[in-house]
Structure formats: C-alpha cells, structure tokens
N, C-alpha and C. Protein backbone atom coordinates (compact mmCIF):
# COMPACT_ATOMS: atom_id res chain seq x y z
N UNK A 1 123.73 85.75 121.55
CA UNK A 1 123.66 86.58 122.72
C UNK A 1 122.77 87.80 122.48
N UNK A 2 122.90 88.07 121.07
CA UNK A 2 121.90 89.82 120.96
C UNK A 2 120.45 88.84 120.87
N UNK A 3 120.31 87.90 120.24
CA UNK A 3 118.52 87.66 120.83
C UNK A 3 118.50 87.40 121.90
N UNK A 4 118.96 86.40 122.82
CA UNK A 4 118.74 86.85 124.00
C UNK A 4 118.70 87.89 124.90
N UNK A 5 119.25 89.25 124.52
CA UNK A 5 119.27 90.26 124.96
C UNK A 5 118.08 91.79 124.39
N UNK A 6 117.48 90.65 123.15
CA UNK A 6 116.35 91.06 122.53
C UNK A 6 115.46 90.56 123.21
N UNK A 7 115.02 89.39 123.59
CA UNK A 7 113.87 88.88 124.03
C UNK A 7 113.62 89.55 125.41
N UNK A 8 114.67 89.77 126.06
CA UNK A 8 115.20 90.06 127.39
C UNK A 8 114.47 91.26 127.38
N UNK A 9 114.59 92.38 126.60
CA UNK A 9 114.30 93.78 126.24
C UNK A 9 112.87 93.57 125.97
N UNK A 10 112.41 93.02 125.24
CA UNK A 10 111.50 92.53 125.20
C UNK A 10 110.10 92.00 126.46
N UNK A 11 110.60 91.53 127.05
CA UNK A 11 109.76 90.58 128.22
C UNK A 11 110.18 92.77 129.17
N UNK A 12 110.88 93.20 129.39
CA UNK A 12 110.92 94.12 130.05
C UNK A 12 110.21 95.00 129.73
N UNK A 13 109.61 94.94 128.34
CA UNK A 13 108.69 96.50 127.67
C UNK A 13 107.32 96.14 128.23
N UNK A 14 106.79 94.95 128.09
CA UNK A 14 105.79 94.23 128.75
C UNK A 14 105.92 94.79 129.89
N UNK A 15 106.80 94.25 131.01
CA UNK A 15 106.37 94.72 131.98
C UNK A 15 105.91 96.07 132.57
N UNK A 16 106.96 97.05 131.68
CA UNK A 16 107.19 98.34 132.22
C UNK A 16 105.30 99.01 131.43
N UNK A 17 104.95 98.23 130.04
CA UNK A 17 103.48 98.11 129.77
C UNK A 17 102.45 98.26 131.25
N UNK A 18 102.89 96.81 131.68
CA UNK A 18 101.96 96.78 132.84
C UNK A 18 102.05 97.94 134.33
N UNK A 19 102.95 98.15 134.24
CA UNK A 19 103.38 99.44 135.36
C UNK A 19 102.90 100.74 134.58
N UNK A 20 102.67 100.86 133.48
CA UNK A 20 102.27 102.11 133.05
C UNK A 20 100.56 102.35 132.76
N UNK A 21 99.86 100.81 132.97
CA UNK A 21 98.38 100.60 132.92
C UNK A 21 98.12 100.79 134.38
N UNK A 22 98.82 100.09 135.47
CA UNK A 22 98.74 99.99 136.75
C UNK A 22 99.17 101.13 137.51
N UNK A 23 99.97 101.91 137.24
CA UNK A 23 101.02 103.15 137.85
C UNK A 23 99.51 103.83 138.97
N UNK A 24 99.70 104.00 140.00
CA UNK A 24 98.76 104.71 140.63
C UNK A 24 99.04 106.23 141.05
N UNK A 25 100.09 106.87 140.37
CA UNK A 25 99.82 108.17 139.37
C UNK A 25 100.43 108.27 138.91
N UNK A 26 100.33 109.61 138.10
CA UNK A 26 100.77 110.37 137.11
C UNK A 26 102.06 110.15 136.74
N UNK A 27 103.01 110.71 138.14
CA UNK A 27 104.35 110.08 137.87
C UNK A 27 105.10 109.38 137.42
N UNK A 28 104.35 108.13 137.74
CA UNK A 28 104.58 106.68 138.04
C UNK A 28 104.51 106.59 136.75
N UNK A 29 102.92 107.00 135.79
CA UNK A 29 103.12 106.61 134.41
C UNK A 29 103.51 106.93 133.23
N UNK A 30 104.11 108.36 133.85
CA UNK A 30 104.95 109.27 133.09
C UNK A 30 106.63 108.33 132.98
N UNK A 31 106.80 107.78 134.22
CA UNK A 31 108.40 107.19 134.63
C UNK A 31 108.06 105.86 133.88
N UNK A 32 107.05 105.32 133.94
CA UNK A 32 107.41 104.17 133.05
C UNK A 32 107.07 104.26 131.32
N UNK A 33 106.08 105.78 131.10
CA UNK A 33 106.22 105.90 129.79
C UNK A 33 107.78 106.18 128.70
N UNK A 34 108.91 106.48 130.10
CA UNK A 34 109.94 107.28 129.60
C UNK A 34 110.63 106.31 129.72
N UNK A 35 110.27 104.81 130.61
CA UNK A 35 111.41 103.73 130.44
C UNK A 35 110.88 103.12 129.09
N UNK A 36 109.71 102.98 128.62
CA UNK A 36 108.94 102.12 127.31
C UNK A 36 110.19 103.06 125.91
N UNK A 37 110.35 104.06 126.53
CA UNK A 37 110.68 104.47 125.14
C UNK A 37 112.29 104.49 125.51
N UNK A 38 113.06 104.18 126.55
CA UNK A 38 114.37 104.10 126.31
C UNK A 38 114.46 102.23 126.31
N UNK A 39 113.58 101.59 126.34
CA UNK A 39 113.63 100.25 125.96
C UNK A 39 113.59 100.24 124.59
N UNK A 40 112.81 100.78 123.95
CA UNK A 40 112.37 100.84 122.68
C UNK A 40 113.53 101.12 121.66
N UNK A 41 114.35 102.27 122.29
CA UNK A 41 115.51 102.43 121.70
C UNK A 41 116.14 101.58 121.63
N UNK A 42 116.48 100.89 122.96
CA UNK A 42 117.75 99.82 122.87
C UNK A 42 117.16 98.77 121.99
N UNK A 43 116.06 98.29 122.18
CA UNK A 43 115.45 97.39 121.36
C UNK A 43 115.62 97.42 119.77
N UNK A 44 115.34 98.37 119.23
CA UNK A 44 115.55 99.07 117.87
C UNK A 44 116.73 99.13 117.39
N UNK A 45 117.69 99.15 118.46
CA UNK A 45 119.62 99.20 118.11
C UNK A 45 120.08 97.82 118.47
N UNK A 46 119.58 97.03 118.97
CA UNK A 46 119.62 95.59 118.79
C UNK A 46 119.38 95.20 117.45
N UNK A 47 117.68 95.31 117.36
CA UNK A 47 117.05 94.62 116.47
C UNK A 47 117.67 94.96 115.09
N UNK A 48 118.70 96.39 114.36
CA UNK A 48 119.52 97.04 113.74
C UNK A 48 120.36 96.28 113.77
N UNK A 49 121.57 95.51 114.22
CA UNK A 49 122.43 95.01 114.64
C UNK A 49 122.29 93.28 114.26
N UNK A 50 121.17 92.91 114.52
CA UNK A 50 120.75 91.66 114.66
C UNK A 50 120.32 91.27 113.08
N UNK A 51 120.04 92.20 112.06
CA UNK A 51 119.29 92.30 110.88
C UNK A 51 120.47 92.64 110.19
N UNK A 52 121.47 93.42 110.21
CA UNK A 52 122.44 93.98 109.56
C UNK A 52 122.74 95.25 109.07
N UNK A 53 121.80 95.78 109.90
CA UNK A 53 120.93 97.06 109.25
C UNK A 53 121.62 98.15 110.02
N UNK A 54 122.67 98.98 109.71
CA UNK A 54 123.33 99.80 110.63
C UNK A 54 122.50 101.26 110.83
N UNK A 55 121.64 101.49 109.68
CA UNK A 55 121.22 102.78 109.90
C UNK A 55 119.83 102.55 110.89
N UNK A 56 119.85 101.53 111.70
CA UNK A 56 118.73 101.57 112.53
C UNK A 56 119.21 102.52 113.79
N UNK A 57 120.72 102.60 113.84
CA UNK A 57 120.91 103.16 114.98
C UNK A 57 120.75 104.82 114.91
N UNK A 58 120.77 105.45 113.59
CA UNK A 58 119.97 106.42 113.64
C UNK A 58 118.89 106.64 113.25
N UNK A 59 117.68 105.65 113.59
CA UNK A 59 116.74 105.87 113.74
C UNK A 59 116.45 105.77 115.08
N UNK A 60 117.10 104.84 115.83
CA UNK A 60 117.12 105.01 117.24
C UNK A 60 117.48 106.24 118.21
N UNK A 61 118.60 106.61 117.67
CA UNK A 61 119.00 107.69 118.34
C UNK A 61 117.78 108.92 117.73
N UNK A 62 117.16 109.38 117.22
CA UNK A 62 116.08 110.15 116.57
C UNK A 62 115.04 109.62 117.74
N UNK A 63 114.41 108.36 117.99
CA UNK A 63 113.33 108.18 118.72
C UNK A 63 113.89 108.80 120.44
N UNK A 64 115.03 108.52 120.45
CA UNK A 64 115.50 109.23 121.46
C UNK A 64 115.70 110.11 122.19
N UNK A 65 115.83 110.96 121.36
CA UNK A 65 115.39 112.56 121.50
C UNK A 65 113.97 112.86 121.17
N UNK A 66 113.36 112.36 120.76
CA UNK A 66 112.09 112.55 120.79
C UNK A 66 111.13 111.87 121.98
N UNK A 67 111.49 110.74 122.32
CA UNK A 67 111.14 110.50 124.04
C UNK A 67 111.61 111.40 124.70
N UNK A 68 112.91 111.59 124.80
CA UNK A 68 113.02 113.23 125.74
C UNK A 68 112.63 114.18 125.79
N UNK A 69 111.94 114.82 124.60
CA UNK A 69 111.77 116.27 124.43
C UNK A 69 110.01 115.97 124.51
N UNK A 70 109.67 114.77 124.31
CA UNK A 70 108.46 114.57 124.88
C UNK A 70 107.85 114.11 126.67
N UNK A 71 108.82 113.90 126.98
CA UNK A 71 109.15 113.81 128.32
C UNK A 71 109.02 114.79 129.17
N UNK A 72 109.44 115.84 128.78
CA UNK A 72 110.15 116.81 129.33
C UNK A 72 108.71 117.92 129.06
N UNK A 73 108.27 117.84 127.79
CA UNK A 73 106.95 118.02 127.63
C UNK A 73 105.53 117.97 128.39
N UNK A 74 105.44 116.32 128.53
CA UNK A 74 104.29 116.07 129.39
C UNK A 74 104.24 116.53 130.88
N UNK A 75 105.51 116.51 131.25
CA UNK A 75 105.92 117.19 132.97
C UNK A 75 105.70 118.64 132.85
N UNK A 76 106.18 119.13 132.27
CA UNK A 76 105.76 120.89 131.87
C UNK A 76 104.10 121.06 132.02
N UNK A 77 103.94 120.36 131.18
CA UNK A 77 101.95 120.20 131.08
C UNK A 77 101.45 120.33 132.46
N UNK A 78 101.75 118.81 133.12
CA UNK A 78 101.27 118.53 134.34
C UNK A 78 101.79 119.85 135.66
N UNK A 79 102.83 120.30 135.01
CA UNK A 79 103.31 121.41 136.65
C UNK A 79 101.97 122.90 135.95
N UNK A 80 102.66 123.06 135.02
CA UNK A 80 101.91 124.51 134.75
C UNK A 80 100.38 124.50 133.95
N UNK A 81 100.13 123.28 133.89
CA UNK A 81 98.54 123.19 133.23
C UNK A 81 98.74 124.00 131.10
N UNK A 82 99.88 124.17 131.24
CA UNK A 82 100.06 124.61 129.63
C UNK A 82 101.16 124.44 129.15
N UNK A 83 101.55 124.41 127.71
CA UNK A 83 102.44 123.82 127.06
C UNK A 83 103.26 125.30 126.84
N UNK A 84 102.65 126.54 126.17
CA UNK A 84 102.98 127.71 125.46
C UNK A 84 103.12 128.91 125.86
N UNK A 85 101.48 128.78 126.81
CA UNK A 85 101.07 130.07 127.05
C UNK A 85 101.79 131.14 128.10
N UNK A 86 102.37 132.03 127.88
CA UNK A 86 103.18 132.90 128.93
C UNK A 86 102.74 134.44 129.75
N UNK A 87 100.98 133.67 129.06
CA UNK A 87 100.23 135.02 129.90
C UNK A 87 100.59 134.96 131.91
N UNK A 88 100.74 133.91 131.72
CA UNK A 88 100.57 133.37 133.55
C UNK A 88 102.11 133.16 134.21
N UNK A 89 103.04 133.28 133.56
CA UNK A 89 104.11 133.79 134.08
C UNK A 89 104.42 134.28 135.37
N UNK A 90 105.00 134.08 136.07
CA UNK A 90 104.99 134.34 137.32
C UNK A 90 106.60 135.59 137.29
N UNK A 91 106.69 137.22 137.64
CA UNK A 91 107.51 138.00 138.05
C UNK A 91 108.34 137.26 138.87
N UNK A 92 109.44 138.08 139.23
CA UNK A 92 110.74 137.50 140.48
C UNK A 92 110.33 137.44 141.18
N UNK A 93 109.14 138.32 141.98
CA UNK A 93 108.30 138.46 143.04
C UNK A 93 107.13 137.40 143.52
N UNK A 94 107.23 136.36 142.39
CA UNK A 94 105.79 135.49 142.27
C UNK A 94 105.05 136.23 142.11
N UNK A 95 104.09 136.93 141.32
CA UNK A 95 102.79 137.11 141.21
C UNK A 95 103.01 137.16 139.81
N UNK A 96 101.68 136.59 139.37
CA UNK A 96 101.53 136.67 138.04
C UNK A 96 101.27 138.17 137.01
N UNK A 97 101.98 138.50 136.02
CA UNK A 97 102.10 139.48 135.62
C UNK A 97 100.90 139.79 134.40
C-alpha cells in the first residue's frame, strides 16, 4: 500500500511540475511551487518508512519548514519588491518614512 501511495505521490509531483511550467502567473507558480515541496515531504516520509529508515522523517520535517519559510519569503519579495530593506517602510499614516 505505501508504494502505491508512493507512486501516487509521485505521478502528482509531475503534475503539480507541469502547473508550475504552465501557471499563467506568479501566484499560480508560487501555489504550485509550495504544493512540489509539501509533496516532496510526504514523499520523503514514505520513501523513510518504505526503506526502514526512520530518521527520514526528520529530514522531512526540516524540508518542511524550509518550504515554508521560503514560501513565505518569495511572497514578501513579490508584495514589497525586497527581502530586508526597511528604508521604505511605510508610518501608521502610509507614507513612507
């Protein structure tokens, strides 16, 4: 049942591949970059499981938080055009300070 639920995971990274070549924007390939990597996880805690290998699941859970905090990243980018910079800050008032 876990290879079938590997292959399964599998044939789905592909697709969500092709939605993230095809995505006709940003969004779109941001939302399927963030499903590639919670497939990836489950995939990885399968493939852990399937091998005998228990410490795959914290390597999984590690890629996990790191799709998120990269996630969460690239959307930041795209709203404010910067990752760091807090010259452009916007006051309570909106205007930039």
């Amino acid at each position: 049942m876990f290879l079938a639920a590997a292959i399964a995971l599998f044939i789905s990274m592909v697709m969500v591949l092709t939605r993230l070549y095809a995505g006709p924007t940003v969004y779109d390939r941001v939302l399927a970059l963030n499903s590639f990597g919670t497939l990836t996880v489950l995939f990885i805690a399968v493939l852990g499981f399937l091998s005998g290998r228990p410490d795959f699941l914290d390597i999984a859970i590690l890629y996990a938080l790191i799709n998120f905090v990269g996630t969460i990243a690239i959307l930041k980018f795209f709203r404010y055009r910067s990752l760091g910079d807090i010259s452009q800050v916007p006051d309570k008032k909106g205007h930039d300070q």
